[in-house]
C-alpha atoms as a PDB file:
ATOM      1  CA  UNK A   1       9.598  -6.577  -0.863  1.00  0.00           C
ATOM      2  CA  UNK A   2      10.873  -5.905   2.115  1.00  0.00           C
ATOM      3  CA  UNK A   3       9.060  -3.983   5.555  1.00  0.00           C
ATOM      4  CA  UNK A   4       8.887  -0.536   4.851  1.00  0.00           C
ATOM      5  CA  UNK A   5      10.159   1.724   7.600  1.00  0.00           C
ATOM      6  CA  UNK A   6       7.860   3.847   9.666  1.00  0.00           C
ATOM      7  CA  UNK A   7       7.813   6.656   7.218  1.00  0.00           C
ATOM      8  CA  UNK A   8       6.260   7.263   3.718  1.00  0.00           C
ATOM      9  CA  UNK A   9       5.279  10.543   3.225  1.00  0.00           C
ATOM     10  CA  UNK A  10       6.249  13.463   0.591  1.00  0.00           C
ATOM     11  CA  UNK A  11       9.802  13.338   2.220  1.00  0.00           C
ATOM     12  CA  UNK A  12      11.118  10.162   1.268  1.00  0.00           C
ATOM     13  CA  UNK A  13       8.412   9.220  -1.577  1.00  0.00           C
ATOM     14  CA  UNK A  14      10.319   9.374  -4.321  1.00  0.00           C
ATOM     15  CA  UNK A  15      13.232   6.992  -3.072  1.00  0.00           C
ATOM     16  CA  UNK A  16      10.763   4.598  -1.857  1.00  0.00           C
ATOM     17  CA  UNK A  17       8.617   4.571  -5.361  1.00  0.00           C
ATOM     18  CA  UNK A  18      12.081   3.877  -7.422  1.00  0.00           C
ATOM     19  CA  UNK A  19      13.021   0.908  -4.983  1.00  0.00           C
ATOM     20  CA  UNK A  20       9.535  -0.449  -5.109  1.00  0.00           C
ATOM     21  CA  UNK A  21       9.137  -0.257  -8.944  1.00  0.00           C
ATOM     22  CA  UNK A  22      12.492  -2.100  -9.099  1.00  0.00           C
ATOM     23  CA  UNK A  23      11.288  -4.876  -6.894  1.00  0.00           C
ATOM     24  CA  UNK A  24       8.240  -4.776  -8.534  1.00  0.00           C
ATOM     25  CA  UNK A  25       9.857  -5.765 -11.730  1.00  0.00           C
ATOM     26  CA  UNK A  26      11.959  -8.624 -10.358  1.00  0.00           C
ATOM     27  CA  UNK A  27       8.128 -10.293  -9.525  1.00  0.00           C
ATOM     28  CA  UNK A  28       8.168  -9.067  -5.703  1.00  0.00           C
ATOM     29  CA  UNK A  29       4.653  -7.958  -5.133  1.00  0.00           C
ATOM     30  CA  UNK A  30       4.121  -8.066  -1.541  1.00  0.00           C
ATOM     31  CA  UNK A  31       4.478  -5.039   0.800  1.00  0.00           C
ATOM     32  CA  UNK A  32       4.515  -4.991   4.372  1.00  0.00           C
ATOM     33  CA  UNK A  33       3.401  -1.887   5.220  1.00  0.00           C
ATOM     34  CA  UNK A  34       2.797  -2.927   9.260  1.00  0.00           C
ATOM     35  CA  UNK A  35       5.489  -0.733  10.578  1.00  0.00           C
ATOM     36  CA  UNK A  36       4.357   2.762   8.717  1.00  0.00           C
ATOM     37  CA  UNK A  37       3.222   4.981  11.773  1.00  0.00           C
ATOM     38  CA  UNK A  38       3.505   8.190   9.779  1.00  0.00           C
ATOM     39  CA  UNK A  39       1.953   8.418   6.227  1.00  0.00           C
ATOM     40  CA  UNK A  40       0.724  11.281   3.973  1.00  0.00           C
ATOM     41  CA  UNK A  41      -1.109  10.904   0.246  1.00  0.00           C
ATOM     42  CA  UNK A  42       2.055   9.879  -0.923  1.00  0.00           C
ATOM     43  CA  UNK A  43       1.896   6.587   0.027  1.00  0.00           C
ATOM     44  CA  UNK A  44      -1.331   6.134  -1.663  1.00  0.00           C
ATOM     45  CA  UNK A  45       0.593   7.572  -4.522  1.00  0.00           C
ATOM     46  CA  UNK A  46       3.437   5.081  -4.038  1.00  0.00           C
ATOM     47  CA  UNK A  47       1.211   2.236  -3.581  1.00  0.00           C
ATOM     48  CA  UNK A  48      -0.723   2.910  -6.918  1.00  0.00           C
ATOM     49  CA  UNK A  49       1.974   3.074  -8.597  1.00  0.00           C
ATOM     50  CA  UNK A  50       3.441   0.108  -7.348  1.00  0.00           C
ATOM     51  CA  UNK A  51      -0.056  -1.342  -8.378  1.00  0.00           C
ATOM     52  CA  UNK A  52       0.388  -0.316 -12.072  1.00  0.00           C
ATOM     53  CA  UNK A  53       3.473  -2.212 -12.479  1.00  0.00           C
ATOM     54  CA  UNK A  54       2.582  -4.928 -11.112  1.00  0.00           C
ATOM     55  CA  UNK A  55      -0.644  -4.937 -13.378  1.00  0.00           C
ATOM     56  CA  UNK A  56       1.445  -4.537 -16.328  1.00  0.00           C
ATOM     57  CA  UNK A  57       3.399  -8.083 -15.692  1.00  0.00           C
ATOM     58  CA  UNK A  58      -0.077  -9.505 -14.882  1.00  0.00           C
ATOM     59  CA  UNK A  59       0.536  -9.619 -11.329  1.00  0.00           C
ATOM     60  CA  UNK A  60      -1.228  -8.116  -8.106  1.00  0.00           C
ATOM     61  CA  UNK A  61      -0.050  -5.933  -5.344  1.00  0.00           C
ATOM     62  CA  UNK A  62      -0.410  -7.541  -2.018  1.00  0.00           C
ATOM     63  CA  UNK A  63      -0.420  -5.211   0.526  1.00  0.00           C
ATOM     64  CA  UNK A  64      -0.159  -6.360   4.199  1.00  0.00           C
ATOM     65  CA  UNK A  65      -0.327  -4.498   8.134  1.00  0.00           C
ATOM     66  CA  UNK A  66      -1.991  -1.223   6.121  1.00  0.00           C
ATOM     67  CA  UNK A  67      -3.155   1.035   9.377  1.00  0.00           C
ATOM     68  CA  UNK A  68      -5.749   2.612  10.103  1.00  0.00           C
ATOM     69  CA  UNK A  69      -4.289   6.016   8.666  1.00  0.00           C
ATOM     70  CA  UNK A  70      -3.589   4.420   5.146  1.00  0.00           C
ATOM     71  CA  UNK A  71      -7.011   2.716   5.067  1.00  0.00           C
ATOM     72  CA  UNK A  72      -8.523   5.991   5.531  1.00  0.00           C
ATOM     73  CA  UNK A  73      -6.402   8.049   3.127  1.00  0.00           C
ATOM     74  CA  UNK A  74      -7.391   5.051   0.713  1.00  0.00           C
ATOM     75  CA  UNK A  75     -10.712   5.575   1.200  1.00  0.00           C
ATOM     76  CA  UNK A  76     -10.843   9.404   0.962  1.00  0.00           C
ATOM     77  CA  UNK A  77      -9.572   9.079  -2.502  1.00  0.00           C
ATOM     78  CA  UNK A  78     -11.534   6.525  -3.684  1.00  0.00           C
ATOM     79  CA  UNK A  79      -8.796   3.911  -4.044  1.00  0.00           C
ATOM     80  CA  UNK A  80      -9.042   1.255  -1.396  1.00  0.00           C
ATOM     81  CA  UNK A  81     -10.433  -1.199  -3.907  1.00  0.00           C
ATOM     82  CA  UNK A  82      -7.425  -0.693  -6.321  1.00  0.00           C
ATOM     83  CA  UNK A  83      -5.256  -1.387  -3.723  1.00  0.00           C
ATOM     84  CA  UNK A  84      -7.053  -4.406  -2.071  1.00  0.00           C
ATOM     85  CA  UNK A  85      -8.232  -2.732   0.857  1.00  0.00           C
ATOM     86  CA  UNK A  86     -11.514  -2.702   0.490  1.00  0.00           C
ATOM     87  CA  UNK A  87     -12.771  -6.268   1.214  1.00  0.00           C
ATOM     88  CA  UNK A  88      -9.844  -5.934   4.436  1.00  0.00           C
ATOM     89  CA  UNK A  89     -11.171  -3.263   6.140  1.00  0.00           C
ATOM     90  CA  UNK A  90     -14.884  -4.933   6.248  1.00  0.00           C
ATOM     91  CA  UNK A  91     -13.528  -7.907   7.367  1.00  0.00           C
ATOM     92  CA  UNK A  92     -12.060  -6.342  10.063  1.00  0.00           C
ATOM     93  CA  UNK A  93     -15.051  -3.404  11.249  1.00  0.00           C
ATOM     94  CA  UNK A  94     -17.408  -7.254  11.138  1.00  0.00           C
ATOM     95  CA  UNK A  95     -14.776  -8.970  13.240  1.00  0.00           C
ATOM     96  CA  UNK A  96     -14.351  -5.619  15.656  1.00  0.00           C
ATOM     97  CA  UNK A  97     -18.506  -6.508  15.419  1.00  0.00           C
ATOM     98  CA  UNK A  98     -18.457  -9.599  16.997  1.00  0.00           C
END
């Protein structure tokens, strides 16, 4: 899949979900998601989603670059370890540690 852009909120979410479901089913199950600056629930949505299809051809979503922002939104709803983020973001608050 390729880089998203900087944007993935309730604006562009829709567009963004069909082209990622589409990749999804061609086997492509690696986002980049290192250039999104400006995110709103939606991309949780979008990611989920993304998630689910991959599921259902056995596969995982690997999600790389997720920022701060997403992590959080992740976390407020509960999702981070659906989406992988989970074990990520401890690695990195015990690296920041050191």
């Amino acid at each position: 899949m390729p880089a998203l852009g900087s944007s993935l909120t309730n604006r562009n979410a829709a567009t963004v979900l069909r082209d990622g479901l589409s990749r999804v089913q061609q086997g492509d199950v690696t986002v980049d998601c290192s250039a999104l600056s400006q995110v709103d629930s939606s991309a949780v949505a979008v990611l989920l989603a993304w998630q689910r299809a991959a599921a259902q051809r056995g596969q995982s979503l690997a999600i790389a670059g997720a920022s701060p922002q997403l992590r959080s939104l992740a976390s407020l709803y509960g999702v981070e370890g659906l989406l992988g983020l989970a074990a990520a973001t401890r690695s990195e608050e015990h690296t920041s540690e050191l």
